[in-house]
N, C-alpha and C. Protein backbone atom coordinates (compact mmCIF):
# COMPACT_ATOMS: atom_id res chain seq x y z
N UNK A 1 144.26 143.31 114.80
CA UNK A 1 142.84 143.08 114.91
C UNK A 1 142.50 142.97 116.41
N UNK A 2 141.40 144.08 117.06
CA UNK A 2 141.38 143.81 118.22
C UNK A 2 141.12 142.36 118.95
N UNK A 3 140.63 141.75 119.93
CA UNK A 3 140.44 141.00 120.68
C UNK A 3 138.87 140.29 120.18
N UNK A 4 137.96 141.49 120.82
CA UNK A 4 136.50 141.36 120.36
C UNK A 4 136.15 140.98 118.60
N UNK A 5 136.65 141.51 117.74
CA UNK A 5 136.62 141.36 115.98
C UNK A 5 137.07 139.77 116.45
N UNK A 6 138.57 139.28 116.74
CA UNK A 6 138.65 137.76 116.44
C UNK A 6 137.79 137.42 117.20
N UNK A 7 137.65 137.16 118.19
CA UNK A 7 136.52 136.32 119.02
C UNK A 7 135.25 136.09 117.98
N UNK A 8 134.73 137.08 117.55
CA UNK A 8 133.65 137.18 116.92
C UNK A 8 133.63 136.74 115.34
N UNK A 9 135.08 136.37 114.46
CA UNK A 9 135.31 135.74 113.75
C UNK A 9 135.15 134.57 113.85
N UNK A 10 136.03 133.83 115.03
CA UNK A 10 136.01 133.15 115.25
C UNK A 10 134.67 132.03 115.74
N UNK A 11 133.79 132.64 116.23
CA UNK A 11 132.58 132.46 116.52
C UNK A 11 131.75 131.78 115.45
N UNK A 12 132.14 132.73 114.58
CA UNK A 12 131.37 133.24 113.26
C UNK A 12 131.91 131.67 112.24
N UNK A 13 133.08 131.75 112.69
CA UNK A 13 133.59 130.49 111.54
C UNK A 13 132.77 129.15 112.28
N UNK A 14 133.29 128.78 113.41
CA UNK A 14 133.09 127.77 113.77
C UNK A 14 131.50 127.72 114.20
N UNK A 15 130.37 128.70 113.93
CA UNK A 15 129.19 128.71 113.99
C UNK A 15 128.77 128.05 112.13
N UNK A 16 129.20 128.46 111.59
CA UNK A 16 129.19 128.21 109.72
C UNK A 16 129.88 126.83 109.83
N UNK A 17 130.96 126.43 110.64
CA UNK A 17 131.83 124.88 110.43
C UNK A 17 130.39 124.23 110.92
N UNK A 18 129.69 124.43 111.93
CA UNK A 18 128.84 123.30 112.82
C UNK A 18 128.05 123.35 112.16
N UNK A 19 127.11 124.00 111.23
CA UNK A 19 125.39 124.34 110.26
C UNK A 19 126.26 123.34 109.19
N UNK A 20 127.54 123.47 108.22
CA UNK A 20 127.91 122.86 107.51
C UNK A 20 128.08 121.45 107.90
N UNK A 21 128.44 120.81 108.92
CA UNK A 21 128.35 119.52 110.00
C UNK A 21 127.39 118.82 109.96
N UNK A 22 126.22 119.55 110.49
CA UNK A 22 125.07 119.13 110.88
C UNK A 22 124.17 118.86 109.34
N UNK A 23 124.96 119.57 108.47
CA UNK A 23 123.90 119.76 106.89
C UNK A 23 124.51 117.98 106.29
N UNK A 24 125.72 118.08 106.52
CA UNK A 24 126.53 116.50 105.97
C UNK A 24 126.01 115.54 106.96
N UNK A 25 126.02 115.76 108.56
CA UNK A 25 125.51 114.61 108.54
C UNK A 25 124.10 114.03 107.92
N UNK A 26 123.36 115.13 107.90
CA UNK A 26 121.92 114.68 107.31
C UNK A 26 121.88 114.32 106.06
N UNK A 27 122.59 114.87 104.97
CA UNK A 27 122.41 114.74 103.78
C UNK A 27 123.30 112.59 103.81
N UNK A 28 124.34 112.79 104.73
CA UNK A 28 124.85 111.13 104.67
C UNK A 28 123.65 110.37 105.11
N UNK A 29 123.15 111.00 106.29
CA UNK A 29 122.19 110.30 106.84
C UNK A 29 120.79 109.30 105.77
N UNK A 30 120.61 110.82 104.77
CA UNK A 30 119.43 110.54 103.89
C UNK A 30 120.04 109.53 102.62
N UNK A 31 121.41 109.67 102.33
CA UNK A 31 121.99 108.72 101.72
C UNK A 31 121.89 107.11 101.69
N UNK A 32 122.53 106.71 103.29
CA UNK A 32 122.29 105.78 103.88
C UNK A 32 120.99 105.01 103.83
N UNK A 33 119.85 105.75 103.75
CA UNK A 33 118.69 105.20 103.63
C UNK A 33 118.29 105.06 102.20
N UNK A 34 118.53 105.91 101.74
CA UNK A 34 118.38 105.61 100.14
C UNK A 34 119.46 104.18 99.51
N UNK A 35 120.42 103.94 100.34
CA UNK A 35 121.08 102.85 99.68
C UNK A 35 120.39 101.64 100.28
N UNK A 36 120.51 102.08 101.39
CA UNK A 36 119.65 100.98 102.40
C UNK A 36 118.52 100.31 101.65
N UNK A 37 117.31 100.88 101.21
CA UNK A 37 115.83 100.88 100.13
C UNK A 37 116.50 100.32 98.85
N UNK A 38 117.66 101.04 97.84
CA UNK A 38 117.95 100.35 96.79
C UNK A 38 118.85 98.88 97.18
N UNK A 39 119.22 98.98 97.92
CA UNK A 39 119.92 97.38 98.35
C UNK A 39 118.97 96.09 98.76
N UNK A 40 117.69 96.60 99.37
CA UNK A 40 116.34 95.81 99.63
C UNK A 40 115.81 95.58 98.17
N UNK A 41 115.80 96.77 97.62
CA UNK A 41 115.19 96.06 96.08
C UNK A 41 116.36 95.30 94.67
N UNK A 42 117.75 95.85 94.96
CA UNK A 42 117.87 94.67 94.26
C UNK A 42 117.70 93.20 94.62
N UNK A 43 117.92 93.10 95.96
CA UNK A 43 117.95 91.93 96.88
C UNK A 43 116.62 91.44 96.07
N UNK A 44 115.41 91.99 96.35
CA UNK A 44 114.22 91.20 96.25
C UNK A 44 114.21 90.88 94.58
N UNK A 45 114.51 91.63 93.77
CA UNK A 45 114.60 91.40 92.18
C UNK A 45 115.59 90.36 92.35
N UNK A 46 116.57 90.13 93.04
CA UNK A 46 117.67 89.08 92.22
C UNK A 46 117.63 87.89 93.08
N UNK A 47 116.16 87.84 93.57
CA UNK A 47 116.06 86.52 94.50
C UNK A 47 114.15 86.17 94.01
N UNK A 48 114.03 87.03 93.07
CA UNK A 48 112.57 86.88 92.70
C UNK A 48 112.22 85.48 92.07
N UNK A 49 110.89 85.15 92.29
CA UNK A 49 110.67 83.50 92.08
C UNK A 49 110.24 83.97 90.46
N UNK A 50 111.05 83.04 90.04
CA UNK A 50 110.17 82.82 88.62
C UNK A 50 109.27 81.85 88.74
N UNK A 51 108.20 82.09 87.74
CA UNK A 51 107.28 81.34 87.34
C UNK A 51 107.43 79.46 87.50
N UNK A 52 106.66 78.50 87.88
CA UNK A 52 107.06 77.43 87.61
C UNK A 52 106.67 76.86 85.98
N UNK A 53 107.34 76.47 86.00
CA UNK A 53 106.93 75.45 84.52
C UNK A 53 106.07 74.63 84.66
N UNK A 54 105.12 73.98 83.79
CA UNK A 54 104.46 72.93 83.73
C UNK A 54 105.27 72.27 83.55
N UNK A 55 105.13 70.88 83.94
CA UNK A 55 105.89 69.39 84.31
C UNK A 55 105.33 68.57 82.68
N UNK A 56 106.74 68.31 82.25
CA UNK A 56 106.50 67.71 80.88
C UNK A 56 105.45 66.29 81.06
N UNK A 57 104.18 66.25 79.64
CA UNK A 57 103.42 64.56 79.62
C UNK A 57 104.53 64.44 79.27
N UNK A 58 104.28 63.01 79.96
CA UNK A 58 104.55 61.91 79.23
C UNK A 58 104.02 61.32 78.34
N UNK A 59 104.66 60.69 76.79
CA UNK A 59 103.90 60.59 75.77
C UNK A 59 103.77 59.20 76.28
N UNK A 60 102.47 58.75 75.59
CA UNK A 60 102.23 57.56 75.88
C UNK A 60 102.38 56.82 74.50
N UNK A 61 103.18 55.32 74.97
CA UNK A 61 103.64 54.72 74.18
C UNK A 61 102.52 53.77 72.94
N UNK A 62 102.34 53.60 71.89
CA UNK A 62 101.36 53.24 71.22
C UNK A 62 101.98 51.78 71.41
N UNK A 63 100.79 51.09 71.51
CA UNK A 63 100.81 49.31 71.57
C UNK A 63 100.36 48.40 70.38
């Protein structure tokens, strides 16, 4: 295989390795944030205030 063909393979691969690179980091990137957002909302669901109760009468004692 001449000189010029590999060079230009070579080019060719490691031009396709870096687009494939750059596609993972983004797609981790968009990951990260999506866990990031679902980790804020379980947080806020599993720390959510419940309701208070009304505070039991006291029965009053008959005399």
């Amino acid at each position: 295989m001449p000189n010029d063909l590999r060079r230009q393979r070579i080019e060719s691969e490691l031009s396709l390795a870096l687009e494939c690179g750059v596609a993972t980091e983004e797609a981790l990137a968009e990951a990260a944030g999506l866990l990031s957002e679902a980790e804020t909302l379980v947080s806020q669901l599993a720390s959510e205030r419940r309701p208070r109760r009304r505070p039991k009468r006291k029965r009053r004692k008959d005399a």
